[in-house]
N, C-alpha and C. Protein backbone atom coordinates (compact mmCIF):
# COMPACT_ATOMS: atom_id res chain seq x y z
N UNK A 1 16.86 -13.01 -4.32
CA UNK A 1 15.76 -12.77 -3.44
C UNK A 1 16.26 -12.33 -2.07
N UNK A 2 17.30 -12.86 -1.74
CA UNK A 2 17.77 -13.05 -0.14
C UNK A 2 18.79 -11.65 -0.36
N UNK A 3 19.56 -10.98 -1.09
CA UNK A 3 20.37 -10.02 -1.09
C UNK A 3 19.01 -8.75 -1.35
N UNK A 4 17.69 -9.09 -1.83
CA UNK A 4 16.73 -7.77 -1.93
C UNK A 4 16.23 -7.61 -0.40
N UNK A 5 15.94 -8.93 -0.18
CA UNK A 5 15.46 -8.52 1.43
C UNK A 5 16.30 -7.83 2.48
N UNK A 6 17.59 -8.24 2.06
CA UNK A 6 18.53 -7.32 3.55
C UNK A 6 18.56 -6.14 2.88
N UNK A 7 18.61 -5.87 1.21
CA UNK A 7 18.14 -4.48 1.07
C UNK A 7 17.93 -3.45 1.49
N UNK A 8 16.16 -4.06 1.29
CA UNK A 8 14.78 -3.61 2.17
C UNK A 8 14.92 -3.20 3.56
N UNK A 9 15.59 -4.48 4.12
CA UNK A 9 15.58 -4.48 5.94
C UNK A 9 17.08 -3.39 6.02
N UNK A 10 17.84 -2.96 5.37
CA UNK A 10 18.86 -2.01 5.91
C UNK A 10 18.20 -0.92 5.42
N UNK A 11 17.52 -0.46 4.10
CA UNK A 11 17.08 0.71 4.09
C UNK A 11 16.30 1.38 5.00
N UNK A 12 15.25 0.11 5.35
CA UNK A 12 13.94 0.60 6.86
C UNK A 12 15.04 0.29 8.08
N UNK A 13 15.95 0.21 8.21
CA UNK A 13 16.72 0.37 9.60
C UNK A 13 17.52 1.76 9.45
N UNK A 14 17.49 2.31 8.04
CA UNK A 14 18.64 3.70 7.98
C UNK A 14 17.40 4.88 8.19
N UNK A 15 16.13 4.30 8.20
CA UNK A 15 15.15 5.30 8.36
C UNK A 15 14.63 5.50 9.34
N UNK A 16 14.15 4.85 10.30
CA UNK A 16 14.07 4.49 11.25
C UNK A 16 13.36 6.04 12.20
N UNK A 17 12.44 6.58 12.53
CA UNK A 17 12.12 7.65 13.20
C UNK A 17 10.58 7.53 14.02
N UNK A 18 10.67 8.63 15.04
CA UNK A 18 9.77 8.29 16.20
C UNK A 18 8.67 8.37 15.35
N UNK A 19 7.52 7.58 16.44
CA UNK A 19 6.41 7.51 15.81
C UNK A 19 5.12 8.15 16.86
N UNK A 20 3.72 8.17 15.99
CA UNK A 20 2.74 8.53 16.99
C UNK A 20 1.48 7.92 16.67
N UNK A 21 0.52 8.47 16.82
CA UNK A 21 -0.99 6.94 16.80
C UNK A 21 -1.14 7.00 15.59
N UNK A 22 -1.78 6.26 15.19
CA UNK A 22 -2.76 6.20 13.97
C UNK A 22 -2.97 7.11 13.42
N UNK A 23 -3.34 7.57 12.30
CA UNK A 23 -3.43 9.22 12.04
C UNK A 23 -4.97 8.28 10.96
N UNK A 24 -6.30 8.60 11.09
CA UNK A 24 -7.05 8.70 9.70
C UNK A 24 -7.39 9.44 9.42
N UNK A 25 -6.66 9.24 8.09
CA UNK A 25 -6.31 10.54 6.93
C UNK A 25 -7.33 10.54 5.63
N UNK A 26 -7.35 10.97 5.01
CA UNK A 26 -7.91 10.53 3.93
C UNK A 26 -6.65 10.25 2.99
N UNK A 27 -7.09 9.33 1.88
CA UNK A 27 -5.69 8.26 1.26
C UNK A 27 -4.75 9.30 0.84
N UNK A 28 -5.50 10.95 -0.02
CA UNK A 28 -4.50 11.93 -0.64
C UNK A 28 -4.04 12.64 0.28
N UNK A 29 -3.78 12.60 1.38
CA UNK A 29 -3.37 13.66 2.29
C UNK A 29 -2.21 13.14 3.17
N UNK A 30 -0.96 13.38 3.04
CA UNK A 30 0.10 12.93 4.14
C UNK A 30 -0.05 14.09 5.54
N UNK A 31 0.89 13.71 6.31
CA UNK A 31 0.77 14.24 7.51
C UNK A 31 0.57 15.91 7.49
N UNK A 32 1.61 16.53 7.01
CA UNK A 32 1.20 17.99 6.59
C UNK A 32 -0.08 18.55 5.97
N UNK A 33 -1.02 17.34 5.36
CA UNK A 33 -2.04 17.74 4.79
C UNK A 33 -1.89 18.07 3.28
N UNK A 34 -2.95 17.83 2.48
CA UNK A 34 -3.09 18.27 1.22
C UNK A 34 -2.31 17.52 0.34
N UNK A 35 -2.43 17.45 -1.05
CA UNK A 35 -1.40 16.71 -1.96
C UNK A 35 -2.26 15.47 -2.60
N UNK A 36 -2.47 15.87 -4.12
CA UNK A 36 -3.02 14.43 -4.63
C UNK A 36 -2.09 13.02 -4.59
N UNK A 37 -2.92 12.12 -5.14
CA UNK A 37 -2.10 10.83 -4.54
C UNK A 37 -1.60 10.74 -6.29
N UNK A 38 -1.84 11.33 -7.30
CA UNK A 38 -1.16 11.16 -8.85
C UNK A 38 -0.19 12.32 -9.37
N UNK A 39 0.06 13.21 -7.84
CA UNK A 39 1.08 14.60 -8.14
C UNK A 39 2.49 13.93 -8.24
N UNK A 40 3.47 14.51 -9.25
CA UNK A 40 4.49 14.21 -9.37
C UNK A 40 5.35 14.30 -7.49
N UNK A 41 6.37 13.00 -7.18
CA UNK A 41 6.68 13.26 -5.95
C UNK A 41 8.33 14.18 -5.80
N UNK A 42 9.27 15.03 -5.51
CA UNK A 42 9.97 15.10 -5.70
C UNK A 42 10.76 14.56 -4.84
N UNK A 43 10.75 13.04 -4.20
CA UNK A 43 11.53 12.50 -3.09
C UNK A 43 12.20 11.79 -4.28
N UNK A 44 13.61 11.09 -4.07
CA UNK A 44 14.23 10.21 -4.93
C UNK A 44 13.64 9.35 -4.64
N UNK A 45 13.87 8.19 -5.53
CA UNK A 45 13.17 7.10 -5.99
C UNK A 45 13.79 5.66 -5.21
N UNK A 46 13.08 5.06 -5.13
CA UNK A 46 13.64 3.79 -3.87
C UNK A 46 14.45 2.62 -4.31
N UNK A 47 15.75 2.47 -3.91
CA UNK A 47 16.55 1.65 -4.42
C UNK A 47 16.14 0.15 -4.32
N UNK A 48 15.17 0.09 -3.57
CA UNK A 48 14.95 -1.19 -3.33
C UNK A 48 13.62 -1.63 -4.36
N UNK A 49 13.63 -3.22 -4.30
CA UNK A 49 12.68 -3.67 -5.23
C UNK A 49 11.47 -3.56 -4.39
N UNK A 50 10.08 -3.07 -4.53
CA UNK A 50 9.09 -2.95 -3.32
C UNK A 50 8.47 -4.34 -3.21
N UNK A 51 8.78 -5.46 -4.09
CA UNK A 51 8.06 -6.29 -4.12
C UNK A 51 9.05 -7.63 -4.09
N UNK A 52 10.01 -7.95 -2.84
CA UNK A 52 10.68 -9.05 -3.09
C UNK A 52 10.07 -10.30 -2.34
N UNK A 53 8.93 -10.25 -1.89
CA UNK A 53 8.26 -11.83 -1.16
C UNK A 53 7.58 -12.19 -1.94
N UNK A 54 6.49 -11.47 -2.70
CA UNK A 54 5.36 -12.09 -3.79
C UNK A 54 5.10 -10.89 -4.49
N UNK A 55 4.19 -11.11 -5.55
CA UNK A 55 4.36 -10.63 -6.54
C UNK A 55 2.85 -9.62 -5.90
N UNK A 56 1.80 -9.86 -5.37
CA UNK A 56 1.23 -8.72 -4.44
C UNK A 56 1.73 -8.01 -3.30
N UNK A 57 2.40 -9.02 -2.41
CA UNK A 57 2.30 -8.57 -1.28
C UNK A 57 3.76 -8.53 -0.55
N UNK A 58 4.28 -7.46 -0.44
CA UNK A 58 5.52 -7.77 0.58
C UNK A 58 5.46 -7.17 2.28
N UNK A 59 5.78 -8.08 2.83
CA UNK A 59 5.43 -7.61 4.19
C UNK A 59 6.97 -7.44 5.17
N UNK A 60 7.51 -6.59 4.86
CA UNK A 60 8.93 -6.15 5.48
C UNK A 60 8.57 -6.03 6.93
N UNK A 61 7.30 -5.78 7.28
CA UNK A 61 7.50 -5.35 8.78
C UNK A 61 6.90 -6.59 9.72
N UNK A 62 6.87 -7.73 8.64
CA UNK A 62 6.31 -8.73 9.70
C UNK A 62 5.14 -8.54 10.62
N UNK A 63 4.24 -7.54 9.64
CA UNK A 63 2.88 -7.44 10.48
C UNK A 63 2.07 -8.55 9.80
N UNK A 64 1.99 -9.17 8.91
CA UNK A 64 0.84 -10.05 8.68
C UNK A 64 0.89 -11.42 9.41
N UNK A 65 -0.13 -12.22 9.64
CA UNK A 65 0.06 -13.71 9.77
C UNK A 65 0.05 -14.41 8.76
N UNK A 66 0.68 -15.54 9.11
CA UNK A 66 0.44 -16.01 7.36
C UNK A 66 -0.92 -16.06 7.44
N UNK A 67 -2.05 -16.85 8.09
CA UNK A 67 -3.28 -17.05 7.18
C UNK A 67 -3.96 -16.04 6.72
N UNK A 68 -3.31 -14.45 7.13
CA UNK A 68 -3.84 -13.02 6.42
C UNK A 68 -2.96 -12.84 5.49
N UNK A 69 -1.80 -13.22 5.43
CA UNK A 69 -0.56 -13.14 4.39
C UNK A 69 -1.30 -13.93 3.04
N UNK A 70 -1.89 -15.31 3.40
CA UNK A 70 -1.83 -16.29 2.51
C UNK A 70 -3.51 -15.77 1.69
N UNK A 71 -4.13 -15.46 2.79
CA UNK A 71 -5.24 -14.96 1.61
C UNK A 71 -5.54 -13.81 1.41
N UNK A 72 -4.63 -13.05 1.82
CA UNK A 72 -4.20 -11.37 0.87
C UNK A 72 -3.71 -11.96 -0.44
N UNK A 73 -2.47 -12.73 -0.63
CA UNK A 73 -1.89 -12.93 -1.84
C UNK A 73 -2.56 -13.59 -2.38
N UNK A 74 -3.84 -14.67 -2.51
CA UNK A 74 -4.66 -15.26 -2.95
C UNK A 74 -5.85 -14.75 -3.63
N UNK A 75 -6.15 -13.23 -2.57
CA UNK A 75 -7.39 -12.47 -3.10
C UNK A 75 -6.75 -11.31 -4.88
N UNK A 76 -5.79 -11.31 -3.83
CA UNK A 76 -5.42 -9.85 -4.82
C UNK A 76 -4.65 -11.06 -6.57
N UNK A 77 -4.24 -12.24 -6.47
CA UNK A 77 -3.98 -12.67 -7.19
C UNK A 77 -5.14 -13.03 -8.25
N UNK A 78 -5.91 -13.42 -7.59
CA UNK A 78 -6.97 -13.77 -8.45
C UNK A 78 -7.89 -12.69 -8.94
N UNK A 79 -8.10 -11.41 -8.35
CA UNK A 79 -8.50 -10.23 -8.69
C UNK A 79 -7.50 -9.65 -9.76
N UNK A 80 -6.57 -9.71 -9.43
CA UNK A 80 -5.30 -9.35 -11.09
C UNK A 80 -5.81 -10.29 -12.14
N UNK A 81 -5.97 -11.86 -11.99
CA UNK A 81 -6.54 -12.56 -13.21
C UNK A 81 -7.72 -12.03 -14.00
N UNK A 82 -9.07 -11.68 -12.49
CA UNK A 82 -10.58 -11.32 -13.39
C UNK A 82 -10.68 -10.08 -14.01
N UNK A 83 -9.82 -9.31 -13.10
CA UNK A 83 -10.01 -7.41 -13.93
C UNK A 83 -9.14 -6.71 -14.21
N UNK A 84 -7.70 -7.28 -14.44
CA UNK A 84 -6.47 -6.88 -15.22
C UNK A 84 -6.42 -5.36 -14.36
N UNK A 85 -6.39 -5.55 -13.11
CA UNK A 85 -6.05 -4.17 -11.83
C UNK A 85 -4.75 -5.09 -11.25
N UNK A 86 -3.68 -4.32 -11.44
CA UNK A 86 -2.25 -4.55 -11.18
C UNK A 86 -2.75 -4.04 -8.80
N UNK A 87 -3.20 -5.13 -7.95
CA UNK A 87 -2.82 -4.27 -7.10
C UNK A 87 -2.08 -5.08 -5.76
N UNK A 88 -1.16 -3.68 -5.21
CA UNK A 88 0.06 -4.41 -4.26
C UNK A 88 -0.19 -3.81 -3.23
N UNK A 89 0.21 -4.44 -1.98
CA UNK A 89 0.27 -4.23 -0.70
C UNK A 89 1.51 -4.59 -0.11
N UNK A 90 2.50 -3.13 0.76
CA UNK A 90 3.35 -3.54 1.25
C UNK A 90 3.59 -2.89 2.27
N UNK A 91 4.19 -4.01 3.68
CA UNK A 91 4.07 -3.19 4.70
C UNK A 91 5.96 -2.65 4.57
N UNK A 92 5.85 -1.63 5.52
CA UNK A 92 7.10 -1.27 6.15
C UNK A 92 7.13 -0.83 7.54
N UNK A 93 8.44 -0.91 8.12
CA UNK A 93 8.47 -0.61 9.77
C UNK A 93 7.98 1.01 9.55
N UNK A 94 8.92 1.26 9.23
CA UNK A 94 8.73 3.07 8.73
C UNK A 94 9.34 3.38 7.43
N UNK A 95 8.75 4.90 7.43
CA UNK A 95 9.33 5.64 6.22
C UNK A 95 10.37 6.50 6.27
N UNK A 96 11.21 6.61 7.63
CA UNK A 96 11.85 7.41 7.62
C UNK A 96 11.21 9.13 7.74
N UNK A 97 11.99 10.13 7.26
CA UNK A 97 11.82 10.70 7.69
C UNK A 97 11.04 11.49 6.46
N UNK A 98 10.51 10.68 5.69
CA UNK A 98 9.69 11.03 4.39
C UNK A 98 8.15 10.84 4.52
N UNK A 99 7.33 11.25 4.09
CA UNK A 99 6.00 10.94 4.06
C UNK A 99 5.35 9.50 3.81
N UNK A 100 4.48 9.61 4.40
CA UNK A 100 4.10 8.37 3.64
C UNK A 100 3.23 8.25 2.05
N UNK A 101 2.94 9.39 1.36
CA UNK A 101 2.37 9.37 0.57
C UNK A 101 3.83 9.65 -0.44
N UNK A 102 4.80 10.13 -0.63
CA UNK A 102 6.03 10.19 -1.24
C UNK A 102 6.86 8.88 -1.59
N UNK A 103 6.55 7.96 -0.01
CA UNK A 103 7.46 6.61 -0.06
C UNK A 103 6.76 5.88 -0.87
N UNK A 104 5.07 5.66 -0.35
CA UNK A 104 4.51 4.98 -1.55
C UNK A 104 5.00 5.23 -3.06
N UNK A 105 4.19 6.51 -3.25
CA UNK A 105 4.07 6.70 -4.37
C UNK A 105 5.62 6.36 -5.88
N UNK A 106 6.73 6.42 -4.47
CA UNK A 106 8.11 5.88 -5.00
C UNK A 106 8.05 4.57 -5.57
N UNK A 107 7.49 3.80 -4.15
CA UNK A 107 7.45 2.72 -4.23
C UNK A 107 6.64 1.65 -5.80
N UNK A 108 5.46 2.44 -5.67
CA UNK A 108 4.17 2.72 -6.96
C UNK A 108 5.03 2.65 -8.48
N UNK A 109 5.86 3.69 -8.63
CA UNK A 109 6.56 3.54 -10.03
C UNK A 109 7.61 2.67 -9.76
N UNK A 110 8.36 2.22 -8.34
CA UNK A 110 8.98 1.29 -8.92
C UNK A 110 8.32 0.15 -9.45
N UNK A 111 7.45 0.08 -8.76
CA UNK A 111 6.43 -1.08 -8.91
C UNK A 111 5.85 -1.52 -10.85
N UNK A 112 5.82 -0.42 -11.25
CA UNK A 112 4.50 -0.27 -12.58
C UNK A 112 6.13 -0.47 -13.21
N UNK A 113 7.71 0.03 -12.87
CA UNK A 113 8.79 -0.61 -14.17
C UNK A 113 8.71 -1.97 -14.04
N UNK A 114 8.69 -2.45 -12.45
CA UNK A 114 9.20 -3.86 -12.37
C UNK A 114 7.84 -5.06 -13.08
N UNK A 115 6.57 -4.60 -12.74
CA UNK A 115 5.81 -5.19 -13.32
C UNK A 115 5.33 -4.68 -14.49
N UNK A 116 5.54 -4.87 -15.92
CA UNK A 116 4.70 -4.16 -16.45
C UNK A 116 3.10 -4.95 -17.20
N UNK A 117 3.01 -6.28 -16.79
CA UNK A 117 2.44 -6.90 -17.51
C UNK A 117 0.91 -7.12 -15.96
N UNK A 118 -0.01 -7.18 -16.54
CA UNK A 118 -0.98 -6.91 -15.59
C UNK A 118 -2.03 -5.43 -15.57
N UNK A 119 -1.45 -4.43 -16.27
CA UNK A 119 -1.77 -3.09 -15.54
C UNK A 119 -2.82 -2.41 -16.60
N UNK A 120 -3.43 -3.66 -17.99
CA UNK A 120 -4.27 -3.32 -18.92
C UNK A 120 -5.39 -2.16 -18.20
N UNK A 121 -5.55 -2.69 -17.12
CA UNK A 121 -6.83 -1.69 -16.11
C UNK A 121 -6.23 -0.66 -15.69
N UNK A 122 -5.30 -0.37 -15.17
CA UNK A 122 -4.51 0.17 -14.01
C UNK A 122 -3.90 -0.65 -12.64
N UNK A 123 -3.90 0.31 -11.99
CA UNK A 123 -3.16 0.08 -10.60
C UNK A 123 -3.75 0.15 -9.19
N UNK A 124 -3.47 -0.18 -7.92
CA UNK A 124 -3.67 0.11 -6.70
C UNK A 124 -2.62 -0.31 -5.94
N UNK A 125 -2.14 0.83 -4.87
CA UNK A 125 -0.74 0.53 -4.18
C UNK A 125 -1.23 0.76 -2.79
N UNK A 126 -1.03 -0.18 -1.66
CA UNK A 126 -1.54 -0.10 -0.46
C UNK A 126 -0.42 -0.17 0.12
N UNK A 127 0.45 1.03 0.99
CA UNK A 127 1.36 1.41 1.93
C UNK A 127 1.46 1.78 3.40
N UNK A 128 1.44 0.53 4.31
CA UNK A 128 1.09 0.30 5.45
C UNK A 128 2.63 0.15 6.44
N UNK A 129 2.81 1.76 7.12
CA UNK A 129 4.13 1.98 7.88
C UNK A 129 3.31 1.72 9.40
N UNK A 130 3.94 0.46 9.34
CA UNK A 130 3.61 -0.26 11.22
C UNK A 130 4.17 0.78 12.37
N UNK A 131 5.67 0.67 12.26
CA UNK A 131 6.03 1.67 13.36
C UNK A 131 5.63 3.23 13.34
N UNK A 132 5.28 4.05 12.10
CA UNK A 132 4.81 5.46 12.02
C UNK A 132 3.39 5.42 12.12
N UNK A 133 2.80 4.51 12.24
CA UNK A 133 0.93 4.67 12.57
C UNK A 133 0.71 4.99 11.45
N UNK A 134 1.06 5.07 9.82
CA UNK A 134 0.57 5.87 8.50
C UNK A 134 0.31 4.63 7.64
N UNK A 135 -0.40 5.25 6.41
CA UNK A 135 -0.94 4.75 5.49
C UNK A 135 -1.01 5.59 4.32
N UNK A 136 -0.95 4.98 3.26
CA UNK A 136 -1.07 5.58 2.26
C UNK A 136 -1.32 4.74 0.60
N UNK A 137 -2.67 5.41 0.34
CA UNK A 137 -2.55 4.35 -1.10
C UNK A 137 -2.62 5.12 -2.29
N UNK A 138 -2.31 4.80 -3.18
CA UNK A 138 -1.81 5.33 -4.30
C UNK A 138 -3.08 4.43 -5.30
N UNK A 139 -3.43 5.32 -6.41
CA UNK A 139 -4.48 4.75 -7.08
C UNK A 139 -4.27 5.31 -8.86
N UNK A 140 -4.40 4.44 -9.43
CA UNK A 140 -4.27 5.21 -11.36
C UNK A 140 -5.10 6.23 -11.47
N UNK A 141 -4.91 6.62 -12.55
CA UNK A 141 -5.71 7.70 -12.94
C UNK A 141 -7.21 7.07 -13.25
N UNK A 142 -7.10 6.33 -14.16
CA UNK A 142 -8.03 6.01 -14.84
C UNK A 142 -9.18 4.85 -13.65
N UNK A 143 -8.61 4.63 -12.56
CA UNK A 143 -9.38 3.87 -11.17
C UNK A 143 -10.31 5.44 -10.14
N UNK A 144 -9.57 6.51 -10.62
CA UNK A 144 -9.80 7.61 -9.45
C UNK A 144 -11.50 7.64 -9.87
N UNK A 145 -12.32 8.02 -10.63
CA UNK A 145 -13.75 7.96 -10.71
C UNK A 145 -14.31 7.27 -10.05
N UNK A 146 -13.92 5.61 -9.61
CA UNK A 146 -14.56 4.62 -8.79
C UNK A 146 -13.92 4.59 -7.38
N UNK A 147 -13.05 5.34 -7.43
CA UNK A 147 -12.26 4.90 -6.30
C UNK A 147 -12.06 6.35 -5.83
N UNK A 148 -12.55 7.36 -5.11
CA UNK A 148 -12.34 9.25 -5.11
C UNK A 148 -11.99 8.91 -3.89
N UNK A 149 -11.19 10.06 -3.29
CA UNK A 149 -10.65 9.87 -1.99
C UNK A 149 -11.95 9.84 -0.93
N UNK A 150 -13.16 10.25 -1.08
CA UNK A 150 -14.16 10.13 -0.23
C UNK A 150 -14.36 8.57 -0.21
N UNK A 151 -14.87 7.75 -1.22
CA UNK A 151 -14.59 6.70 -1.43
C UNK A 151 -13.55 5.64 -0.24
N UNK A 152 -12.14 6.10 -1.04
CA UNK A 152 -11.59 4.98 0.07
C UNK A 152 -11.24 5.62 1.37
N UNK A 153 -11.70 6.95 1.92
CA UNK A 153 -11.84 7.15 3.31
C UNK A 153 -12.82 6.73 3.87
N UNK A 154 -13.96 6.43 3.50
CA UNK A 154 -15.39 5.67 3.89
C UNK A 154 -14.55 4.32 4.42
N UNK A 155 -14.31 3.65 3.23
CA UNK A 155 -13.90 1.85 3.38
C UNK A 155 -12.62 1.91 4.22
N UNK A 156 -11.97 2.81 4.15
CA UNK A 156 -10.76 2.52 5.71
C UNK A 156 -10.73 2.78 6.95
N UNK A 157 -11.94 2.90 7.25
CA UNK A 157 -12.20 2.97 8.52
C UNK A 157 -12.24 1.78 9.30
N UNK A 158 -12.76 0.71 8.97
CA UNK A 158 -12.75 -1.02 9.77
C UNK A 158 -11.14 -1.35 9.46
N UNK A 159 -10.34 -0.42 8.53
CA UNK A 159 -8.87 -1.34 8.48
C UNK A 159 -7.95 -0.44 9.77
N UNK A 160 -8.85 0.81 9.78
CA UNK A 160 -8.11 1.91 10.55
C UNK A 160 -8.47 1.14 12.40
N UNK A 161 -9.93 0.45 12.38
CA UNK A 161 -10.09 0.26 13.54
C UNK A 161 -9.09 -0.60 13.94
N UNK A 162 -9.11 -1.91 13.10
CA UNK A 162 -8.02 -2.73 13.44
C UNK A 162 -7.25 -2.51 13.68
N UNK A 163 -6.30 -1.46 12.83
CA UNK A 163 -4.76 -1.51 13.45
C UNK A 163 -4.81 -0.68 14.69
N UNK A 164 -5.47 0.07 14.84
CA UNK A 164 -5.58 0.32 16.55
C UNK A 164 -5.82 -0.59 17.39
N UNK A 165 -6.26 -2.09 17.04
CA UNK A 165 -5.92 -2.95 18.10
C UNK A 165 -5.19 -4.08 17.68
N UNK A 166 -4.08 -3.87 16.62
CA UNK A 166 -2.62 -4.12 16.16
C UNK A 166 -2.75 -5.49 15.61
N UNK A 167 -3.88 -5.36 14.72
CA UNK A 167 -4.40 -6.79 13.50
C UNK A 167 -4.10 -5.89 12.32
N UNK A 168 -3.33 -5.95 12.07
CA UNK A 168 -2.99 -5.38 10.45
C UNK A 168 -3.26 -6.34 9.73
N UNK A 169 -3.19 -7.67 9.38
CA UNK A 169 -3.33 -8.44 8.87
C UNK A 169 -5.18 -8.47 8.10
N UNK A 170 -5.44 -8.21 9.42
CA UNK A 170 -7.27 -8.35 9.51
C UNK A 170 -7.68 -7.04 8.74
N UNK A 171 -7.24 -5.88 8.91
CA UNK A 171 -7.06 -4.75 8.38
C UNK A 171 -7.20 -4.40 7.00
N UNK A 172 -5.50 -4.83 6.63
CA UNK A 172 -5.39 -5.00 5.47
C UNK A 172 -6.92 -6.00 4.68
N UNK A 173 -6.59 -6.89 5.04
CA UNK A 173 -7.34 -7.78 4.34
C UNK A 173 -9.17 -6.72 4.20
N UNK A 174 -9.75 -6.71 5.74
CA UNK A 174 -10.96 -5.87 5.33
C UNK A 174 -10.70 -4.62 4.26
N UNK A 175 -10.00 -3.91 4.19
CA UNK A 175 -10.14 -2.64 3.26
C UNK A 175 -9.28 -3.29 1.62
N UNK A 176 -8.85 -4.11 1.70
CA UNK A 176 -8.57 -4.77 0.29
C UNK A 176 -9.98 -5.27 -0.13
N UNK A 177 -10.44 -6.21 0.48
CA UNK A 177 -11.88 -6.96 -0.05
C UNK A 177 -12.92 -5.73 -0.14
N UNK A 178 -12.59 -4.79 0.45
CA UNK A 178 -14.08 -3.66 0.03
C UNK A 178 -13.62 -2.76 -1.34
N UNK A 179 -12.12 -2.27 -1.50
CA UNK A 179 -12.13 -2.04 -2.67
C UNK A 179 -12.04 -2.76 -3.72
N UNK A 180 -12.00 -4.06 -3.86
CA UNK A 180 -12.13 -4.94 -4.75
C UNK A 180 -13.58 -4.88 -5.42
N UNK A 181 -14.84 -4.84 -3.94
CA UNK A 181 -15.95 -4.92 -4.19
C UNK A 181 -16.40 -3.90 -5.11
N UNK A 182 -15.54 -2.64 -4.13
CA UNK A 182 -15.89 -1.84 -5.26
C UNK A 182 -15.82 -1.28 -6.84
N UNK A 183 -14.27 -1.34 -6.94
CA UNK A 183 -13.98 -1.96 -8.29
C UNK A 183 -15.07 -3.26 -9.29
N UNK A 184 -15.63 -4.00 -8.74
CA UNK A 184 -16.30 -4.95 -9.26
C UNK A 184 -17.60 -4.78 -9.23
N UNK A 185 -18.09 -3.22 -8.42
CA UNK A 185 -19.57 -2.97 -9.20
C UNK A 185 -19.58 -2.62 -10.54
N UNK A 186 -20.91 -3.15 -10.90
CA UNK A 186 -21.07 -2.53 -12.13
C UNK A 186 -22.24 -1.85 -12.21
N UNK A 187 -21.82 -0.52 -12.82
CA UNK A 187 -22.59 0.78 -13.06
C UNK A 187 -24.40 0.35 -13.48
């Protein structure tokens, strides 16, 4: 556990690059614009495990508190029990000098080898770079009908407000509990 975390923490220190505000994006679009969030990525693939604190949630950049830490991993745990949706949230300082929809999406398949048990539904990958102001989530195929990028650009807006006044924790947590909700209508 303790040799994945200095990992993690030397890879986000070899990446390390300037940053600027907030950017809201819509979830398929990195900074350059354009690009689905299920297109093959051609960045190499991330040596590190994306998930070495809990089995939802890893928070490398030390943006959460625990009592947003403790019932992020509580919500999303028990939402993996009721609707067999594999979904993770992980912060990082930065991405380096890669996108944020590339790092995720790296991050995403490492994710679906290391876990494979859970994902009867599919997936959701929530990628939150503290020091680059970015975001990026990654969603299955078979979730994109309920979940269209109009969709979760609507619901990230109260997570987008927050981190402009540097509650990621609060953030995270609001735009997790609305796609949950949404996932859990029924037609």
């Amino acid at each position: 556990m303790r040799s994945r975390a200095a990992i993690v923490t030397l890879l986000i220190a070899a990446l390390v690059a300037a940053a600027c505000g907030w950017r809201n994006k819509t979830p398929a679009q990195n900074v350059s614009g354009g690009g689905n969030t299920q297109q093959a990525s051609t960045a190499s693939t991330v040596a590190a495990n994306p998930s070495p604190q809990s089995d939802c949630v890893t928070d490398s950049a030390n943006a959460l508190d625990q009592p947003s830490k403790s019932h992020l991993e509580s919500t999303l745990a028990a939402f993996k029990r009721r609707e067999k949706i594999d979904f993770a949230v992980v912060t990082v300082g930065t991405t380096g000098n890669r996108s944020a929809r590339d790092y995720s999406l790296d991050l995403a398949r490492e994710r679906k080898t290391n876990v494979p048990d859970g994902r009867d539904n599919g997936g959701v990958f929530l990628l939150v770079a503290v020091d680059d102001h970015q975001w990026h989530i990654q969603v299955s195929t078979n979730l994109e009908e309920k979940l269209t990028n109009e969709i979760l650009t609507i619901l990230s807006r109260p997570m987008v407000d927050s981190f402009k006044q540097k509650r990621y924790g609060e953030g995270i947590n609001k735009y997790v509990d609305a796609i949950i909700a949404k996932l859990e209508e029924r037609n």
